[in-house]
C-alpha atoms as a PDB file:
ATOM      1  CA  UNK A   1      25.262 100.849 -10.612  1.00  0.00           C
ATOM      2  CA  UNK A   2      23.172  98.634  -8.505  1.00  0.00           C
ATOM      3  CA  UNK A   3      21.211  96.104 -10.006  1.00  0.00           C
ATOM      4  CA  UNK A   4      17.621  96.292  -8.190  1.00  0.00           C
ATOM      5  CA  UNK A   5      16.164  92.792  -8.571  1.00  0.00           C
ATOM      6  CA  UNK A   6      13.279  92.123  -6.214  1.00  0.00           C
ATOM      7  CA  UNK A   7      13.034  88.578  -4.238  1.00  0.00           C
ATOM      8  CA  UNK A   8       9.704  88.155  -5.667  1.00  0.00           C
ATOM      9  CA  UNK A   9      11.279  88.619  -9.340  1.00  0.00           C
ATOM     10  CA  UNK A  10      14.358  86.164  -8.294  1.00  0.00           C
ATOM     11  CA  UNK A  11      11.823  83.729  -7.217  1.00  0.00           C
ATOM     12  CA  UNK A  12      10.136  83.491 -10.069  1.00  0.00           C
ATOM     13  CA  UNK A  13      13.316  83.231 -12.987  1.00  0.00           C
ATOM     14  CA  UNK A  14      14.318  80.963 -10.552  1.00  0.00           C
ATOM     15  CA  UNK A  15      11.127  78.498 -10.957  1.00  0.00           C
ATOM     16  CA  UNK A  16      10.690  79.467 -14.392  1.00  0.00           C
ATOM     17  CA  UNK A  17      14.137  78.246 -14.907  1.00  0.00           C
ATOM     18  CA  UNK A  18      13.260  74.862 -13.269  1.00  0.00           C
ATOM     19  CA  UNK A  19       9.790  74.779 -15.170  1.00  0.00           C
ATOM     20  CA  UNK A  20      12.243  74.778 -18.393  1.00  0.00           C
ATOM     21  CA  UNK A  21      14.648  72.119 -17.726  1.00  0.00           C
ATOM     22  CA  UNK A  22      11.289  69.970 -16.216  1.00  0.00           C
ATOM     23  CA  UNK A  23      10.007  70.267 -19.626  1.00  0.00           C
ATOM     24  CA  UNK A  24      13.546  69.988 -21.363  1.00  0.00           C
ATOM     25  CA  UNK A  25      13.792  67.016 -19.426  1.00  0.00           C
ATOM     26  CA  UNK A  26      10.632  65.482 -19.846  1.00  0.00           C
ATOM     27  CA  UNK A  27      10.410  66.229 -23.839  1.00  0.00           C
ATOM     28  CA  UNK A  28      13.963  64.349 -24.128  1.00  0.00           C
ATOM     29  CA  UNK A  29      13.283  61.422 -21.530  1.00  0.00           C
ATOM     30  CA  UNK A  30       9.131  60.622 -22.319  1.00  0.00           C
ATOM     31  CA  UNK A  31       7.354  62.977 -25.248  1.00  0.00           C
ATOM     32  CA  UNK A  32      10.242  62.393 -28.015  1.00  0.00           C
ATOM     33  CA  UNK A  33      10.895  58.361 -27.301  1.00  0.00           C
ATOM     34  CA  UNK A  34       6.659  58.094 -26.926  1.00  0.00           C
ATOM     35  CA  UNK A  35       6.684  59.945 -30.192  1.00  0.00           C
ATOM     36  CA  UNK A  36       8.772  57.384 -32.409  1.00  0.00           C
ATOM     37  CA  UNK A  37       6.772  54.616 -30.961  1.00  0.00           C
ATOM     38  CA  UNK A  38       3.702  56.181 -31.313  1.00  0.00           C
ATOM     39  CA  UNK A  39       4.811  56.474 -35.384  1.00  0.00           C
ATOM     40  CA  UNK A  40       5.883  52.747 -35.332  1.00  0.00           C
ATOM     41  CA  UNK A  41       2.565  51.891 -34.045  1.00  0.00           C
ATOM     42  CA  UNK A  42       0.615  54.473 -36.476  1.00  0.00           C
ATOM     43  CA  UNK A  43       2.622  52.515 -39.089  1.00  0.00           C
ATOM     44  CA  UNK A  44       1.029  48.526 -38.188  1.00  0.00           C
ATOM     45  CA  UNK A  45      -2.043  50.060 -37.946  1.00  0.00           C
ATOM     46  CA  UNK A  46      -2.255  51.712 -41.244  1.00  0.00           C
ATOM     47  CA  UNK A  47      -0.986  48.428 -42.502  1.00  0.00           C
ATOM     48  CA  UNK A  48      -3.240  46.639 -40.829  1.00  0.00           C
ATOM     49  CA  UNK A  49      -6.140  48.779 -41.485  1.00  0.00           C
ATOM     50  CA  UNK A  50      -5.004  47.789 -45.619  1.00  0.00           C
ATOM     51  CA  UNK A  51      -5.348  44.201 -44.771  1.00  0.00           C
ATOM     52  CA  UNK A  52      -8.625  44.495 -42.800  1.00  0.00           C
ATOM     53  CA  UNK A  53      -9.890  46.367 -46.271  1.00  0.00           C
ATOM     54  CA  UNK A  54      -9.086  43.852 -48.295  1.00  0.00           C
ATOM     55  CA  UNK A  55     -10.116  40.656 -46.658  1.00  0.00           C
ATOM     56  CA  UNK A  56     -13.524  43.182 -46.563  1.00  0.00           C
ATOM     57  CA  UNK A  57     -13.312  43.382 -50.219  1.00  0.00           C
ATOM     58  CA  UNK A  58     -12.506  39.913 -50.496  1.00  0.00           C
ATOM     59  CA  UNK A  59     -15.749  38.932 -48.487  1.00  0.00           C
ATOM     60  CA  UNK A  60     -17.783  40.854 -49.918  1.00  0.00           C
ATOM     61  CA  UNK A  61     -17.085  39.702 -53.658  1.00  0.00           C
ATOM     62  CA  UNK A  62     -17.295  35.948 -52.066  1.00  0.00           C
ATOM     63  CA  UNK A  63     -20.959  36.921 -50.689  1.00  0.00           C
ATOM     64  CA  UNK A  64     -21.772  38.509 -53.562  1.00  0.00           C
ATOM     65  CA  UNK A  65     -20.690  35.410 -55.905  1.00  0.00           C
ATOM     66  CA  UNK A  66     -22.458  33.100 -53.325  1.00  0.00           C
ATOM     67  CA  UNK A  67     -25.297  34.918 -53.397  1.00  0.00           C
ATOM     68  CA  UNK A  68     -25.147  35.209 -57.422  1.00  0.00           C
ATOM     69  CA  UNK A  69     -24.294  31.310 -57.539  1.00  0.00           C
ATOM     70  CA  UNK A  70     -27.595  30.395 -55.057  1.00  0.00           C
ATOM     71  CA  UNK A  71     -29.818  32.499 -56.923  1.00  0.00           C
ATOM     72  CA  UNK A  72     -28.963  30.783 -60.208  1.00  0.00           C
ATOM     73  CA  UNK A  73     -29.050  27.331 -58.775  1.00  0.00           C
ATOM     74  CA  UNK A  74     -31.785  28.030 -56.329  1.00  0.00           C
ATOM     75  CA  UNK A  75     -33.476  25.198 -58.083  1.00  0.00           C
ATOM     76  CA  UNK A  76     -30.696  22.667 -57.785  1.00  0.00           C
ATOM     77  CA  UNK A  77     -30.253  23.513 -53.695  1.00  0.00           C
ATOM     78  CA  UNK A  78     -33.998  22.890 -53.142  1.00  0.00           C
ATOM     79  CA  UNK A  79     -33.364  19.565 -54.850  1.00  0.00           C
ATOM     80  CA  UNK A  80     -31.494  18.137 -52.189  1.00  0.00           C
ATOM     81  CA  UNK A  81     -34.198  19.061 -50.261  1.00  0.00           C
ATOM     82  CA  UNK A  82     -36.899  16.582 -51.989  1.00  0.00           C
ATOM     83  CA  UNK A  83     -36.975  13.244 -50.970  1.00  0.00           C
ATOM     84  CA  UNK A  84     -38.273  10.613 -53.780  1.00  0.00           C
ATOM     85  CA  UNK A  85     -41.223   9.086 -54.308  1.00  0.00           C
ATOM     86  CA  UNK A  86     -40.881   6.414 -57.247  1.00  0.00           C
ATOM     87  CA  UNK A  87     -45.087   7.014 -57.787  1.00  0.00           C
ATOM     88  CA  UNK A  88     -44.991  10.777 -59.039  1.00  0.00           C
ATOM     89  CA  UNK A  89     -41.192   9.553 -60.827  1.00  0.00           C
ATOM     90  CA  UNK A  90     -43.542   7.127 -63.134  1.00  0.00           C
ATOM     91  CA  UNK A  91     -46.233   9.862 -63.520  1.00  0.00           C
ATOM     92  CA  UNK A  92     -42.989  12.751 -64.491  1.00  0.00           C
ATOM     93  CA  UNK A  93     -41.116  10.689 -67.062  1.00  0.00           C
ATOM     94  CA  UNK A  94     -43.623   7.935 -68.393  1.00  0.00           C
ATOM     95  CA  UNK A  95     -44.171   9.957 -71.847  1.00  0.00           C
ATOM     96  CA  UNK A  96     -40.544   9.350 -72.583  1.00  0.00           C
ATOM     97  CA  UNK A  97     -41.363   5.319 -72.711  1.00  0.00           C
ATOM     98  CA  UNK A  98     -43.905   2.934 -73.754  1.00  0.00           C
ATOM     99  CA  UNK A  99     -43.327   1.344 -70.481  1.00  0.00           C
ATOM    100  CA  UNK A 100     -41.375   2.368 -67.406  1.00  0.00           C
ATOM    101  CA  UNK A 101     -40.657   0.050 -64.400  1.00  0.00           C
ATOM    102  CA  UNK A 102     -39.650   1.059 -61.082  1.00  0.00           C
ATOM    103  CA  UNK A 103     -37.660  -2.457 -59.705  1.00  0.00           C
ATOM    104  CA  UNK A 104     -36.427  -1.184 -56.326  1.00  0.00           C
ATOM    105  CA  UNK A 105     -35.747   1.424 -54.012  1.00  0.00           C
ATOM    106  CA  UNK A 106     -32.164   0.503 -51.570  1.00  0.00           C
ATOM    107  CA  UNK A 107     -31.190   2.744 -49.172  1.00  0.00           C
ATOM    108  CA  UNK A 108     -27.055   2.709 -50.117  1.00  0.00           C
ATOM    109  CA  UNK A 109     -24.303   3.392 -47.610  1.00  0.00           C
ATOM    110  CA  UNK A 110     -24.549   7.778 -46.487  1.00  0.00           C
ATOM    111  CA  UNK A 111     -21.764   9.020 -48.316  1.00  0.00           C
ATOM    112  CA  UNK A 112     -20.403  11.839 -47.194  1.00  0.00           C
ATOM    113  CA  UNK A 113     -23.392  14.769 -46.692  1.00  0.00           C
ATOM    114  CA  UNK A 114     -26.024  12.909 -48.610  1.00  0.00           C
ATOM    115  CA  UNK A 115     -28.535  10.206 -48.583  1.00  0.00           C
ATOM    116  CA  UNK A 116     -28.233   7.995 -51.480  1.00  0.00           C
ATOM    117  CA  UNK A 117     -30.841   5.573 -52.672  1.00  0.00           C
ATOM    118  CA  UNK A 118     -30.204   3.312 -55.379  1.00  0.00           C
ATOM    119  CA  UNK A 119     -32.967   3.153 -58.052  1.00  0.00           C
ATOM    120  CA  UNK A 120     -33.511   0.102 -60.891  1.00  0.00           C
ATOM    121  CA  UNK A 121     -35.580   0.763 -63.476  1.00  0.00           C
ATOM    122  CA  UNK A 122     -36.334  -1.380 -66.931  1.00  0.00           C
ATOM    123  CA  UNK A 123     -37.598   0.332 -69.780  1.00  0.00           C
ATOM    124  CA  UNK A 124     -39.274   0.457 -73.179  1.00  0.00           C
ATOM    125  CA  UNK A 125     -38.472   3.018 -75.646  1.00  0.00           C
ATOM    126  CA  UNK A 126     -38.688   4.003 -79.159  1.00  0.00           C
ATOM    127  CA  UNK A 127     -35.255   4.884 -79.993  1.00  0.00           C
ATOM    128  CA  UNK A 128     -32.349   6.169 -78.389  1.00  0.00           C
ATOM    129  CA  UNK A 129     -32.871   9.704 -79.064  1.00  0.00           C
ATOM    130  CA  UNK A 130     -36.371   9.257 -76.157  1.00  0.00           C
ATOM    131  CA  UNK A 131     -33.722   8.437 -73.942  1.00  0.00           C
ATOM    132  CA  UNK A 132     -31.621  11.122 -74.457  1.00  0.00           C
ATOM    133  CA  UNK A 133     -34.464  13.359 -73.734  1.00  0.00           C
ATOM    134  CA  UNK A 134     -35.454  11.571 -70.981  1.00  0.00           C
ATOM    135  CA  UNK A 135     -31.635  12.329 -69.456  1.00  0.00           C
ATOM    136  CA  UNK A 136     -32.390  16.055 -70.242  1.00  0.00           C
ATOM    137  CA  UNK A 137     -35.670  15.570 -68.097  1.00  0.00           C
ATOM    138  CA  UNK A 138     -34.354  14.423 -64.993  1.00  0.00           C
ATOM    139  CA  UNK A 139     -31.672  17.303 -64.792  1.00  0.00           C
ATOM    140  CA  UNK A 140     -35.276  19.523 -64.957  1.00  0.00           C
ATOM    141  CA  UNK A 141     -37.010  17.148 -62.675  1.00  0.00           C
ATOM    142  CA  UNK A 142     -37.710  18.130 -58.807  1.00  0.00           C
ATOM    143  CA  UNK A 143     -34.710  15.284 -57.667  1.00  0.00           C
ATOM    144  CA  UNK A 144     -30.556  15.195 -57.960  1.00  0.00           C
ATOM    145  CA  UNK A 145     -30.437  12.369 -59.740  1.00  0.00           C
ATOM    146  CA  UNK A 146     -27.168  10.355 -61.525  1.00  0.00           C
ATOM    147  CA  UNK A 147     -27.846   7.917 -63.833  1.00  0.00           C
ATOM    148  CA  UNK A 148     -25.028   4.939 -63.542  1.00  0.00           C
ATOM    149  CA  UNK A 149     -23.168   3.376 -66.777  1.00  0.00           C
ATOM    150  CA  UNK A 150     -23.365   0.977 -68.408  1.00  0.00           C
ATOM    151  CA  UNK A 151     -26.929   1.666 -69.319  1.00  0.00           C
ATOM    152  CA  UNK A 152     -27.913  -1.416 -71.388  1.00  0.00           C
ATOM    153  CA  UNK A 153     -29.867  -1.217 -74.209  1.00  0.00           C
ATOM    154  CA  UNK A 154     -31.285  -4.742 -76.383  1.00  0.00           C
ATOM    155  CA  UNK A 155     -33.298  -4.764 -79.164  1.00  0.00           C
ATOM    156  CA  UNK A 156     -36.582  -6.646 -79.436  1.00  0.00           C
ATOM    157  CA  UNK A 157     -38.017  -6.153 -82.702  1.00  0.00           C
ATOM    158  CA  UNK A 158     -39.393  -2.729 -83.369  1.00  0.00           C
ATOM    159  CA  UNK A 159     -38.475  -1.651 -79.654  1.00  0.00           C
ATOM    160  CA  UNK A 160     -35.359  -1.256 -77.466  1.00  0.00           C
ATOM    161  CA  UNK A 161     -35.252  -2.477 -73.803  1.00  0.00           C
ATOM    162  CA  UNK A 162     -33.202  -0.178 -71.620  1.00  0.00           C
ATOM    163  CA  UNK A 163     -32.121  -1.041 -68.318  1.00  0.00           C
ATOM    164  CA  UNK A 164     -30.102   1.323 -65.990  1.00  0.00           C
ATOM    165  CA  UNK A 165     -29.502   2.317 -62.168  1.00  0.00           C
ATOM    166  CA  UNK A 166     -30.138   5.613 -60.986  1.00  0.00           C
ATOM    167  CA  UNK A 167     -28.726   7.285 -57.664  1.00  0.00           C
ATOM    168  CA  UNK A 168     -31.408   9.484 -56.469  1.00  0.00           C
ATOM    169  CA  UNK A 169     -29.188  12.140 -54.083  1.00  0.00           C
ATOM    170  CA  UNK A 170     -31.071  13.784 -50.921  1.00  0.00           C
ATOM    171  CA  UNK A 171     -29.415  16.068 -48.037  1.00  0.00           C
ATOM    172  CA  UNK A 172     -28.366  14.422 -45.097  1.00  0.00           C
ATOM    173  CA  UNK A 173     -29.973  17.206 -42.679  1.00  0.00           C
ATOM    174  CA  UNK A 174     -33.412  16.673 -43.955  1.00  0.00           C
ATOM    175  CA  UNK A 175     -33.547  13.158 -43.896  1.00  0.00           C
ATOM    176  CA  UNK A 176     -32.556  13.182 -40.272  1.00  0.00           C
ATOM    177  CA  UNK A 177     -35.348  15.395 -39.716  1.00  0.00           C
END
């Protein structure tokens, strides 16, 4: 029995045969080794991706507290923003005393961010308890204002002289403005 294979039938097992062990050969030697470090890469960036969502998250709830904490002290930020003028401070708080002084107005060492000017002011009230409210003002008024110890307080017959320093507080930015 003779085996009838045609030259154009050899030639092609024959190249199909080295099409086979090219890809044999090329799975084994590239595709495979690509493969694991294509998973070892797929790998960081999932774990990457994870972190990238949660300093997103993060961020987010930070803006969103910033945002919650400027709304609710939107007054307070446009404070810093006044500057003072000791003529509309008399006209503000003088119903808290019978009398209310002004002495002087020092511009104080910068410290840190903010302008600080040093207020002295002498005072007549009724009783303590005007005072207090007075204190309860100024955290209302249009100023950031600190109001230094010792506060000193003498009596004078029916009345009580107060005398105290105030630090009147004003951003930096705007003063240099």
């Amino acid at each position: 029995m003779k085996i009838s294979i045609t030259k154009q039938s050899l030639y092609l097992l024959f190249f199909s045969i080295i099409l086979l062990l090219f890809v044999l050969i090329f799975s084994f030697l590239v595709l495979i080794p690509e493969g694991k470090n294509y998973r070892e890469q797929r790998g960081v960036l999932n774990k990457e991706a994870m972190e990238l969502r949660r300093y997103e998250e993060f961020t987010d709830k930070t803006l969103d507290k910033l945002k919650q904490l400027q709304s609710d002290n939107a007054h307070i930020i446009t404070s810093f923003d006044n500057s003072f003028n000791p003529t509309r401070f008399k006209k503000l708080f003088r119903s808290y005393f019978i009398s209310l002084e002004l002495l002087e107005q020092k511009q104080l060492a910068d410290e840190d961010e903010f302008s600080v000017y040093e207020v002295n002011t002498t005072s007549s009230i009724n009783s303590p308890q005007s005072f207090y409210s007075f204190l309860d003002a100024i955290n209302k008024a249009d100023w950031i204002i600190g109001v230094n110890f010792p506060i000193e307080f003498k009596r004078d017959h029916e009345l009580i002289s107060s005398s105290f320093t105030m630090r009147v507080y004003r951003s930096k930015k705007v003063s240099q403005q």
